[in-house]
Protein backbone atom coordinates (compact mmCIF):
# COMPACT_ATOMS: atom_id res chain seq x y z
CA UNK A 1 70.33 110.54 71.59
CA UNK A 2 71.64 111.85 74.79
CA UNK A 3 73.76 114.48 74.97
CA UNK A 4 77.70 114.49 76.18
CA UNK A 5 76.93 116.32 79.63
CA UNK A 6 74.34 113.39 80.36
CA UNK A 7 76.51 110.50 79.31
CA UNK A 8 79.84 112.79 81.21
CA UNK A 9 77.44 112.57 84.47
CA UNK A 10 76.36 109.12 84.30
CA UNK A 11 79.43 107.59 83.98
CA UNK A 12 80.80 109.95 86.74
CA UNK A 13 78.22 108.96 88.90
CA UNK A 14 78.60 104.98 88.23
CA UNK A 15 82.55 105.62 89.30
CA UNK A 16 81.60 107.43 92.27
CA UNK A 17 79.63 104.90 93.18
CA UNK A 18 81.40 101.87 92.86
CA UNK A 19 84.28 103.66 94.19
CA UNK A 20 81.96 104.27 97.41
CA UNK A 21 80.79 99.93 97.27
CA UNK A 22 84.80 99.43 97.36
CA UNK A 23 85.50 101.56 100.49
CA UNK A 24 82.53 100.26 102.17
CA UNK A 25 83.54 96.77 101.32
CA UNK A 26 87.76 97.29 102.44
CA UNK A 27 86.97 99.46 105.19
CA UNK A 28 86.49 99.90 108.66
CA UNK A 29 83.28 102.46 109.13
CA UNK A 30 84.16 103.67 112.28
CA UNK A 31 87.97 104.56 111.28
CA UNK A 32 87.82 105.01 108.08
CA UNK A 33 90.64 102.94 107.54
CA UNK A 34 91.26 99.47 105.72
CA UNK A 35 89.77 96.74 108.03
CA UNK A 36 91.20 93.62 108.69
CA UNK A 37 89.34 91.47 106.71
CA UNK A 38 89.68 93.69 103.50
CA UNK A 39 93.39 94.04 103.55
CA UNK A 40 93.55 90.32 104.28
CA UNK A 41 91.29 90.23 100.95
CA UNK A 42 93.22 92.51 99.25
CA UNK A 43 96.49 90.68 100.05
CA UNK A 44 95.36 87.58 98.89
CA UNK A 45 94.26 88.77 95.50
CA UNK A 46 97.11 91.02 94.99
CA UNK A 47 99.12 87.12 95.85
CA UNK A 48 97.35 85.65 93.14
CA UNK A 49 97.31 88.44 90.41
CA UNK A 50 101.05 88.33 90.72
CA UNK A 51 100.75 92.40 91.54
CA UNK A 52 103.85 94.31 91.01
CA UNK A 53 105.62 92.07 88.89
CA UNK A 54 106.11 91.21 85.20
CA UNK A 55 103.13 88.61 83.90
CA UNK A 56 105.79 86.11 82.41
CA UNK A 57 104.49 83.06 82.15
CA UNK A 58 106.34 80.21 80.42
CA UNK A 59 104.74 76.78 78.93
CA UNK A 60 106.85 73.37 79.44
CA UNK A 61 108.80 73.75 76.51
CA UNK A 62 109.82 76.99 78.15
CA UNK A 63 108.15 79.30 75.21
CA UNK A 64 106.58 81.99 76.50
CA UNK A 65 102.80 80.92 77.23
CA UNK A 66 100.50 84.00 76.02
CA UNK A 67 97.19 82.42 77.01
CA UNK A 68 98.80 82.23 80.66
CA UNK A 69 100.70 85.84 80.19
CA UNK A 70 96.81 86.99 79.14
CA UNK A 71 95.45 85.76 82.29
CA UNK A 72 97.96 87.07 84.64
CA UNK A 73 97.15 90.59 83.06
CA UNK A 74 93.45 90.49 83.36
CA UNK A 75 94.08 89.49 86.94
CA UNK A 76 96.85 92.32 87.91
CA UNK A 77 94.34 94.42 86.25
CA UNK A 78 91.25 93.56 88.61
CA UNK A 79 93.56 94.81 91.38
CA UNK A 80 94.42 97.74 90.23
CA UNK A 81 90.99 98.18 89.50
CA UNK A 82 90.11 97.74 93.42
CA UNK A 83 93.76 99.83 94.42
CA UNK A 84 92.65 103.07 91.90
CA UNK A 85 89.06 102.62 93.82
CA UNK A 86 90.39 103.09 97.50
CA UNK A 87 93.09 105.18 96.58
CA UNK A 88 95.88 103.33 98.35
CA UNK A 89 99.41 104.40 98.30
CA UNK A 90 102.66 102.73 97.86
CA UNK A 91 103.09 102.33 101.38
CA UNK A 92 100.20 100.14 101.96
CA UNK A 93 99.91 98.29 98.84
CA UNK A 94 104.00 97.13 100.01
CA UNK A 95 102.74 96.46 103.40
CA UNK A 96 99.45 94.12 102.62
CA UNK A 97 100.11 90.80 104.07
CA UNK A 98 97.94 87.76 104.12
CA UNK A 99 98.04 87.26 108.01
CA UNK A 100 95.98 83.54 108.66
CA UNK A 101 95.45 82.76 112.62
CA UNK A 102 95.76 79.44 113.82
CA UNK A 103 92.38 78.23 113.84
């Protein structure tokens, strides 16, 4: 059986490292800041997880809908997931908008 300091080191090194995939996957390389693309990502997902607000969820008979509430959660969790891995701030989580051109 492995000892604690292994198992402590490997799972360090697994966060480091997918903390390092997220950055190079939100990021610009040459700034070092969030790139377009990711914080259009970002914004959309954020959208759809329903980030920053309560998961309520009601069904048509207006009872509240826990399979729904369930998946809201496991959603606003996956972005905080992704906002704990870049280490964003308040400021730029509040800011993220889903900016679409006209194609």
């Amino acid at each position: 059986m492995p000892s604690a300091t292994l198992m402590f080191r490997s799972r360090l090194h697994r966060a480091l490292f997918r903390s390092r995939a997220y950055k190079r996957l939100f990021t610009d390389p040459k700034t070092g800041e969030m790139s377009e693309d990711g914080a259009t990502v970002l914004a959309h997902l954020k959208r759809q997880a329903r980030y920053g607000k309560p998961p309520a969820a009601t069904d048509r008979t207006g009872a509240t809908d826990m399979y729904e509430v369930g998946r809201i959660v496991g959603r606003q969790e996956m972005v905080q997931l992704i906002v704990e891995a870049l280490h964003l701030d308040e400021k730029t989580l509040t800011n993220l908008q889903e900016d679409i051109p006209d194609e």
